[in-house]
C-alpha atoms as a PDB file:
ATOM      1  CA  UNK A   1       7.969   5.294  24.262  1.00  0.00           C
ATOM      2  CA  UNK A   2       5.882   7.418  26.657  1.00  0.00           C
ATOM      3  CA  UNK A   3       2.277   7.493  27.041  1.00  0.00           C
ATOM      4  CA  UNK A   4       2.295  11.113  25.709  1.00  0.00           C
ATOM      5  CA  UNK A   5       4.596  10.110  22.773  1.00  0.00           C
ATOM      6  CA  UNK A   6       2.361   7.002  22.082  1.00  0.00           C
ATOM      7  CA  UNK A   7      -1.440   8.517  22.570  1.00  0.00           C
ATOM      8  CA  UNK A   8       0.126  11.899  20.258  1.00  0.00           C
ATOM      9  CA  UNK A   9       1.203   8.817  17.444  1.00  0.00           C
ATOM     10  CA  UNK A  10      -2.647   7.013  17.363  1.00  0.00           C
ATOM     11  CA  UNK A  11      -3.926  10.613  17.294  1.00  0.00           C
ATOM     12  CA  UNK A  12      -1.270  11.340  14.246  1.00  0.00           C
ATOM     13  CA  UNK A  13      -2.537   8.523  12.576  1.00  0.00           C
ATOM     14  CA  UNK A  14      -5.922   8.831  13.009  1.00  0.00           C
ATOM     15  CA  UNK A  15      -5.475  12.158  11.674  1.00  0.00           C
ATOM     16  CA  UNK A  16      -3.220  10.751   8.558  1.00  0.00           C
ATOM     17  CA  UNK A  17      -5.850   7.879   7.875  1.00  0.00           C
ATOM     18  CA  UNK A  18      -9.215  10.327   7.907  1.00  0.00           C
ATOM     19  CA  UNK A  19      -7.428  13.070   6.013  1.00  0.00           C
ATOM     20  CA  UNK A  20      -6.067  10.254   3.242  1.00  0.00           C
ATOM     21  CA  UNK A  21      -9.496   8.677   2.946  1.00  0.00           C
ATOM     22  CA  UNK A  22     -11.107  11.967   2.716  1.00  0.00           C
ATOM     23  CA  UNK A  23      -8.880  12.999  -0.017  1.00  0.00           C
ATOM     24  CA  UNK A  24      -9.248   9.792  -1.863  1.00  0.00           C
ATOM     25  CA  UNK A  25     -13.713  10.739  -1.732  1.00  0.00           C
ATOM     26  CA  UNK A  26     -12.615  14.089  -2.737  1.00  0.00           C
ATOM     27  CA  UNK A  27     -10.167  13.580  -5.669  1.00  0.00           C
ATOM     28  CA  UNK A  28     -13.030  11.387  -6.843  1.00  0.00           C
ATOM     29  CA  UNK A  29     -15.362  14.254  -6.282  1.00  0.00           C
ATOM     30  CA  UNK A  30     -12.738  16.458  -8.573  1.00  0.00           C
ATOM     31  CA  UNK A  31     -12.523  14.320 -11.411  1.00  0.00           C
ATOM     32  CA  UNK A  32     -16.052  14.031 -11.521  1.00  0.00           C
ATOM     33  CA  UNK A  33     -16.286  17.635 -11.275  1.00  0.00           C
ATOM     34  CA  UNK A  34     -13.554  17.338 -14.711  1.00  0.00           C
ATOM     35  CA  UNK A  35     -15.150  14.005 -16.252  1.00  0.00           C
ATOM     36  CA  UNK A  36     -16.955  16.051 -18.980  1.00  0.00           C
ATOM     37  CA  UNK A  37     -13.673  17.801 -20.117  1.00  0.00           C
ATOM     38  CA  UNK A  38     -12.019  15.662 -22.713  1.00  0.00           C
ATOM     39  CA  UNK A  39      -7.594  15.643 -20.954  1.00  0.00           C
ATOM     40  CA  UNK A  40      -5.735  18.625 -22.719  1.00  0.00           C
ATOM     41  CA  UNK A  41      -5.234  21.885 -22.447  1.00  0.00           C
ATOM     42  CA  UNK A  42      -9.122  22.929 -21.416  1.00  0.00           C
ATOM     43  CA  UNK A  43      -8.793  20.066 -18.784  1.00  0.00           C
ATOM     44  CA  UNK A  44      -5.785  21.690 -17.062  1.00  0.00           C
ATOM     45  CA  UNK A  45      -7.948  24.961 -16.845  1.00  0.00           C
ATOM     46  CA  UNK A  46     -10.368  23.936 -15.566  1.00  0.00           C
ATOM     47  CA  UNK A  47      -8.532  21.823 -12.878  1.00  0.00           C
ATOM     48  CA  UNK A  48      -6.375  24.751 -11.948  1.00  0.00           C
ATOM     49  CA  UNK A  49      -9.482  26.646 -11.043  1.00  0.00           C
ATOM     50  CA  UNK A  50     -11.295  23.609  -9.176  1.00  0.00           C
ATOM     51  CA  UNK A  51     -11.585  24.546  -6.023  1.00  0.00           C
ATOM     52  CA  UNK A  52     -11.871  20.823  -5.406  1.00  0.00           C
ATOM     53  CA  UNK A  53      -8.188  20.129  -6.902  1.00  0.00           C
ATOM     54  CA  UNK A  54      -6.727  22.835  -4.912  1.00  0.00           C
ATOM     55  CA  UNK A  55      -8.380  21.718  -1.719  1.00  0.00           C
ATOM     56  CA  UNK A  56      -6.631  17.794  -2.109  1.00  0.00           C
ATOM     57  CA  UNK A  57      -3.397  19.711  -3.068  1.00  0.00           C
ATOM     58  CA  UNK A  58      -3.343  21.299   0.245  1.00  0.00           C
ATOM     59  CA  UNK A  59      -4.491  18.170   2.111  1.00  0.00           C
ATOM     60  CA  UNK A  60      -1.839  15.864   0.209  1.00  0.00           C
ATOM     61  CA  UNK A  61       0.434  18.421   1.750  1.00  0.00           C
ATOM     62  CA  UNK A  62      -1.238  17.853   5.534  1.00  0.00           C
ATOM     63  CA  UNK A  63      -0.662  14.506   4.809  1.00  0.00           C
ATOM     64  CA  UNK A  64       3.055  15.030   3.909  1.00  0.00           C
ATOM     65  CA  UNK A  65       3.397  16.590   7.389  1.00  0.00           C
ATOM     66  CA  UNK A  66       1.844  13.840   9.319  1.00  0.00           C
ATOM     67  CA  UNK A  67       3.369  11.001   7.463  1.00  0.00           C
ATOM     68  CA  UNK A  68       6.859  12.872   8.493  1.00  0.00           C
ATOM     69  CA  UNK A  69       5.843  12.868  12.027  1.00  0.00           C
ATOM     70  CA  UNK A  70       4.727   9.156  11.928  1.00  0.00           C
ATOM     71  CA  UNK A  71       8.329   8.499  10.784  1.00  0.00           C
ATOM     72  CA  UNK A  72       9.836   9.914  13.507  1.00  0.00           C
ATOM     73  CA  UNK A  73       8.153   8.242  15.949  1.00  0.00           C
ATOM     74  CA  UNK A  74       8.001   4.951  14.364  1.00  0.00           C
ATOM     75  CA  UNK A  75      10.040   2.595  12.367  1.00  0.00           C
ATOM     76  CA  UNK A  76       9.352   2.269   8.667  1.00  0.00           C
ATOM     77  CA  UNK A  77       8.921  -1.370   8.817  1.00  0.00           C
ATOM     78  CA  UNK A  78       6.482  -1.172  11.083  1.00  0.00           C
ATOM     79  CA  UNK A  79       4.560   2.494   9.722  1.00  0.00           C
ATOM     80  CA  UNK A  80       4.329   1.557   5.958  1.00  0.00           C
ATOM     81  CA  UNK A  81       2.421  -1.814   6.101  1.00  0.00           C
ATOM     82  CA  UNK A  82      -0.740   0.196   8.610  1.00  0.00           C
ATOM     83  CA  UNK A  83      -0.678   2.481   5.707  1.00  0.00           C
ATOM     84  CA  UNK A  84      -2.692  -0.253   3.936  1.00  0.00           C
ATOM     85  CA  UNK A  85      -5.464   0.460   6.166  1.00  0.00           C
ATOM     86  CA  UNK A  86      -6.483   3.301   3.247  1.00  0.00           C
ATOM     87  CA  UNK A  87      -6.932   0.537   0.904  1.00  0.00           C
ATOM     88  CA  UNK A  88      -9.676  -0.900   3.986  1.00  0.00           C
ATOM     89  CA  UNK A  89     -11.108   2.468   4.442  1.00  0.00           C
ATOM     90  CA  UNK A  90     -11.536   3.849   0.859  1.00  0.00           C
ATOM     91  CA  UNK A  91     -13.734   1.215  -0.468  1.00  0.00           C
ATOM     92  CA  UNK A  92     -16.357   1.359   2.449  1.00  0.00           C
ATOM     93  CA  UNK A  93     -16.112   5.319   1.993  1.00  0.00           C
ATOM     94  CA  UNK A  94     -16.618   4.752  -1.853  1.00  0.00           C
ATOM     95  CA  UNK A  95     -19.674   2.617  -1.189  1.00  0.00           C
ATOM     96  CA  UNK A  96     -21.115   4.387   1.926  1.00  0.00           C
ATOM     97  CA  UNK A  97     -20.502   8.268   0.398  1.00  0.00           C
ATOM     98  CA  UNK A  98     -20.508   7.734  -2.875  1.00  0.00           C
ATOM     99  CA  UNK A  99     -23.250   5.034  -3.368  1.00  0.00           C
ATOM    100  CA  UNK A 100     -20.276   3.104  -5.560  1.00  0.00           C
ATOM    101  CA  UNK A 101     -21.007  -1.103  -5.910  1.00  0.00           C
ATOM    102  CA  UNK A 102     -19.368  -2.920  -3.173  1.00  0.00           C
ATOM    103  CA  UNK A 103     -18.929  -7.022  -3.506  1.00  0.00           C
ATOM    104  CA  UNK A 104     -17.942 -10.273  -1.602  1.00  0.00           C
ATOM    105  CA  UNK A 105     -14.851 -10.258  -3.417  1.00  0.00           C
ATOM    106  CA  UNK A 106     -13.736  -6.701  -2.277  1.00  0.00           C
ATOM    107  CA  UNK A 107     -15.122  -7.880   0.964  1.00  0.00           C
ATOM    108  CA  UNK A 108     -12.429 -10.416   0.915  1.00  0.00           C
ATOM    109  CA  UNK A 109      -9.728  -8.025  -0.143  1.00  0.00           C
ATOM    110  CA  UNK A 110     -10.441  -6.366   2.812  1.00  0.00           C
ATOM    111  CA  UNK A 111     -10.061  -9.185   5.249  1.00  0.00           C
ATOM    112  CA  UNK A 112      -6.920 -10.221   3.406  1.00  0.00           C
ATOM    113  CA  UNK A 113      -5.446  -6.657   3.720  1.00  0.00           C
ATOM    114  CA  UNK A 114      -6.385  -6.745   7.877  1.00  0.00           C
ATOM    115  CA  UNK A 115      -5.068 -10.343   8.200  1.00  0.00           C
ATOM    116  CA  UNK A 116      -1.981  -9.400   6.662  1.00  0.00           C
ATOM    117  CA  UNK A 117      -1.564  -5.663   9.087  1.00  0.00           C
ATOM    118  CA  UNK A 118      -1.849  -8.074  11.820  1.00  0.00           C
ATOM    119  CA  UNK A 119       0.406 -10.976  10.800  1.00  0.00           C
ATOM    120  CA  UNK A 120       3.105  -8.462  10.242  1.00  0.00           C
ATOM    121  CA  UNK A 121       2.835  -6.508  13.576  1.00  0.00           C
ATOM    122  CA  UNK A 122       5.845  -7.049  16.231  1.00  0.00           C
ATOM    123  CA  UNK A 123       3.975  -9.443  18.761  1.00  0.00           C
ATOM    124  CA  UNK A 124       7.283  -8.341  21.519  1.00  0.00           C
ATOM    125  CA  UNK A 125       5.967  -4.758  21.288  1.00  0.00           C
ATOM    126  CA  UNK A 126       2.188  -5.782  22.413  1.00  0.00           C
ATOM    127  CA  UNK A 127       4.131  -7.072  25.500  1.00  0.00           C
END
């Protein structure tokens, strides 16, 4: 892979990561916006007019896009498992943004979910 090809993939997956994470803080954000709303009918109103919704609609889309163009730079086996890296990045954004509880146990979580991104990476393609 060229350099071009290889600094445009960590800048497509920096992208992908922030814009997932994000999401994830603002799909919270929605259904917080829709927690007094008992689900039905009234519920799907009001989410159809959440700006909030619509916004995380469009950026599931973005991520779509970028996840496509990860593909086609990278093999599958080796993409999917860094996609993990949300479940790293959404707690700490949960806890830092949105004041949520954050414990040595998810702590631990998160050290098993980064030992197990780097146990699985191709050690001949560091070379």
């Amino acid at each position: 892979m060229s350099d071009i090809a290889e600094r445009r993939l960590v800048v497509t997956w920096t992208l992908l990561l922030a814009l997932d994470v994000g999401l994830q803080v603002l799909m919270k954000l929605a259904a917080d916006q829709l927690d007094p709303i008992p689900f039905g009918v009234e519920w799907l109103r009001a989410a159809a007019s959440s700006w909030l919704v619509w916004l995380s609609l469009a950026g599931y889309f973005a991520t779509f896009v970028l996840w496509l163009a990860i593909l086609h730079g990278s093999p599958l086996s080796a993409a999917f498992p860094a996609t993990a890296l949300v479940y790293v990045l959404v707690p700490l954004c949960g806890w830092v943004f949105l004041k949520e509880a954050f414990n040595a146990g998810q702590a631990a979580g998160i050290a098993l979910i980064l030992a197990g991104i780097i146990l699985q990476r191709d050690p001949a393609k560091d070379s």
